[in-house]
C-alpha atoms as a PDB file:
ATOM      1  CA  UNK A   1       5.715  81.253 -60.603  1.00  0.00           C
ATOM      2  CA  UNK A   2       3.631  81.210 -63.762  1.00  0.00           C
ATOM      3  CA  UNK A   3       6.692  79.577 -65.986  1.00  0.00           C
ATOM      4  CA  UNK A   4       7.466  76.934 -63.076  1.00  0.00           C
ATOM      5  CA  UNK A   5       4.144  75.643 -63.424  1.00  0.00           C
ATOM      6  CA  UNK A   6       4.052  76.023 -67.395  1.00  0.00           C
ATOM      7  CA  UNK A   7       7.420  73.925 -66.932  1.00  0.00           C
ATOM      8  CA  UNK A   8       5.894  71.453 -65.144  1.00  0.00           C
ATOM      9  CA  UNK A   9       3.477  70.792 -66.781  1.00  0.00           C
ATOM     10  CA  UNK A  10       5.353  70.420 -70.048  1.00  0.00           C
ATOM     11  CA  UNK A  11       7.926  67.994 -68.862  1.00  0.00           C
ATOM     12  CA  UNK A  12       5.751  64.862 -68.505  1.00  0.00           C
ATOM     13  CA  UNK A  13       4.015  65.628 -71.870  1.00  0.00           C
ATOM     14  CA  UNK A  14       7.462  65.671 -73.592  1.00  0.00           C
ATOM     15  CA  UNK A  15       8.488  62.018 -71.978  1.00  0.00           C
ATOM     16  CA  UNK A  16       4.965  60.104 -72.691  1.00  0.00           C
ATOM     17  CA  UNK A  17       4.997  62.501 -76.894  1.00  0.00           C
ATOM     18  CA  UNK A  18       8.389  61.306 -77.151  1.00  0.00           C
ATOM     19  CA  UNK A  19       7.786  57.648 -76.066  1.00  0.00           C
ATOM     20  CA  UNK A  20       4.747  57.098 -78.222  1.00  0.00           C
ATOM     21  CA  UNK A  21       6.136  58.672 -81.173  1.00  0.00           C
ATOM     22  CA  UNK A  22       8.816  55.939 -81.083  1.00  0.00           C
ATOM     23  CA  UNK A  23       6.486  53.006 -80.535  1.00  0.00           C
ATOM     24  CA  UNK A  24       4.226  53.995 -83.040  1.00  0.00           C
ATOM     25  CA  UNK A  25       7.033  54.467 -85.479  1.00  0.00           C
ATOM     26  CA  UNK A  26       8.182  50.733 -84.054  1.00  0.00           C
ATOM     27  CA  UNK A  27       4.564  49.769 -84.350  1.00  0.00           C
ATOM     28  CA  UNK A  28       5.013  50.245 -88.418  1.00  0.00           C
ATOM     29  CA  UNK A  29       8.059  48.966 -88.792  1.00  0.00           C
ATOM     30  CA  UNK A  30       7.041  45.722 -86.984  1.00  0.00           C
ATOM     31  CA  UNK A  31       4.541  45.452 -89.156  1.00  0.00           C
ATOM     32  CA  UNK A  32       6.472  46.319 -92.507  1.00  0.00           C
ATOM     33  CA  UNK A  33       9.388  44.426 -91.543  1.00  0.00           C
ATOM     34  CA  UNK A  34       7.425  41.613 -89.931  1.00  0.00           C
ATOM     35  CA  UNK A  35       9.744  41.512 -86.503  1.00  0.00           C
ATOM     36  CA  UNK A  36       6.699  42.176 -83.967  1.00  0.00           C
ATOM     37  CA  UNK A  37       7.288  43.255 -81.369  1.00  0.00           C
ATOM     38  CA  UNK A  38      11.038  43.805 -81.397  1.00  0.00           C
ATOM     39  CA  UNK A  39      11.329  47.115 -83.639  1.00  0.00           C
ATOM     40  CA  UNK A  40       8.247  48.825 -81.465  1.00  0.00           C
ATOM     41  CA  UNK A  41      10.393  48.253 -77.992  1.00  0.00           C
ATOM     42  CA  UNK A  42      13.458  49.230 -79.079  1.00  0.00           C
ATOM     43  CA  UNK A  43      12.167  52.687 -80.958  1.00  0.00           C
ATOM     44  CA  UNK A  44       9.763  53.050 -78.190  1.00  0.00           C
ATOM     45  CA  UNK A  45      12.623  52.445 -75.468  1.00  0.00           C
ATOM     46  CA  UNK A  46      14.768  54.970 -77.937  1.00  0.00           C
ATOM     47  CA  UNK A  47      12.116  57.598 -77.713  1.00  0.00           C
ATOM     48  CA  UNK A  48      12.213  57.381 -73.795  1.00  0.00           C
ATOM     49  CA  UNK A  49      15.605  58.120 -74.028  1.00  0.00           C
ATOM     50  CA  UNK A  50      14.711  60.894 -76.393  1.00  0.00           C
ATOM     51  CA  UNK A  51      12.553  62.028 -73.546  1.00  0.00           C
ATOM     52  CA  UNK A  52      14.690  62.293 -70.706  1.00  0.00           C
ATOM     53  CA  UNK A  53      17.677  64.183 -73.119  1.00  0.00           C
ATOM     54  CA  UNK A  54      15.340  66.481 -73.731  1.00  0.00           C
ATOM     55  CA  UNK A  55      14.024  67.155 -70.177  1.00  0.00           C
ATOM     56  CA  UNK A  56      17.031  67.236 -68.739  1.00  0.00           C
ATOM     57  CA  UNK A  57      18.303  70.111 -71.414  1.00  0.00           C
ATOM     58  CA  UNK A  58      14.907  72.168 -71.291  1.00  0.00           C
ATOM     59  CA  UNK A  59      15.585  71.854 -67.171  1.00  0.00           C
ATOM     60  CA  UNK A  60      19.033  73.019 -67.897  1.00  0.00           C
ATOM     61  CA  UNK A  61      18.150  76.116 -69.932  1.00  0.00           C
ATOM     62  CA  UNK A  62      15.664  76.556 -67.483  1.00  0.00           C
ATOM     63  CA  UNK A  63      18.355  76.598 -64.577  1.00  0.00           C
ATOM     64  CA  UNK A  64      20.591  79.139 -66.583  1.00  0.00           C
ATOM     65  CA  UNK A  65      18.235  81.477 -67.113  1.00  0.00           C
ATOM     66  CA  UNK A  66      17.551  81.654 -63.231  1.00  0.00           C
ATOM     67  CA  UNK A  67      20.778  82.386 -62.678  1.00  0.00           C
ATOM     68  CA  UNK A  68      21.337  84.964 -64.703  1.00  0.00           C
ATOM     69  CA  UNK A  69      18.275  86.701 -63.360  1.00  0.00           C
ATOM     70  CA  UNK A  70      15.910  86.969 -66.047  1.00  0.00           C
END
């Protein structure tokens, strides 16, 4: 019960980490490459992405060890 909960609580914190890393990244290049606020949607719509891969793998792992009954 205790890692289902630990899981759950991770997953959102992955998504929102994952889609402000990208934005912020975005964020810089915008202002670097002077393309506000094109760069920052794209990397931050690139880090959602990011986000859900990454769920959707840890929930996979997740999934396989329940099944082989550890």
């Amino acid at each position: 019960m205790a890692k289902q909960i630990a899981l759950a609580s991770e997953l959102p914190v992955i998504l929102v980490a994952e889609c402000v890393a990208g934005g912020f990244f975005g964020y810089l290049l915008d202002g670097w490459l002077h393309t506000k606020p094109w760069l920052m949607l794209a990397l931050g719509a690139v880090g959602f992405a990011a986000g859900v891969w990454t769920i959707l793998s840890r929930l996979k792992k997740d999934d396989e060890r329940n099944a082989s009954g550890r």
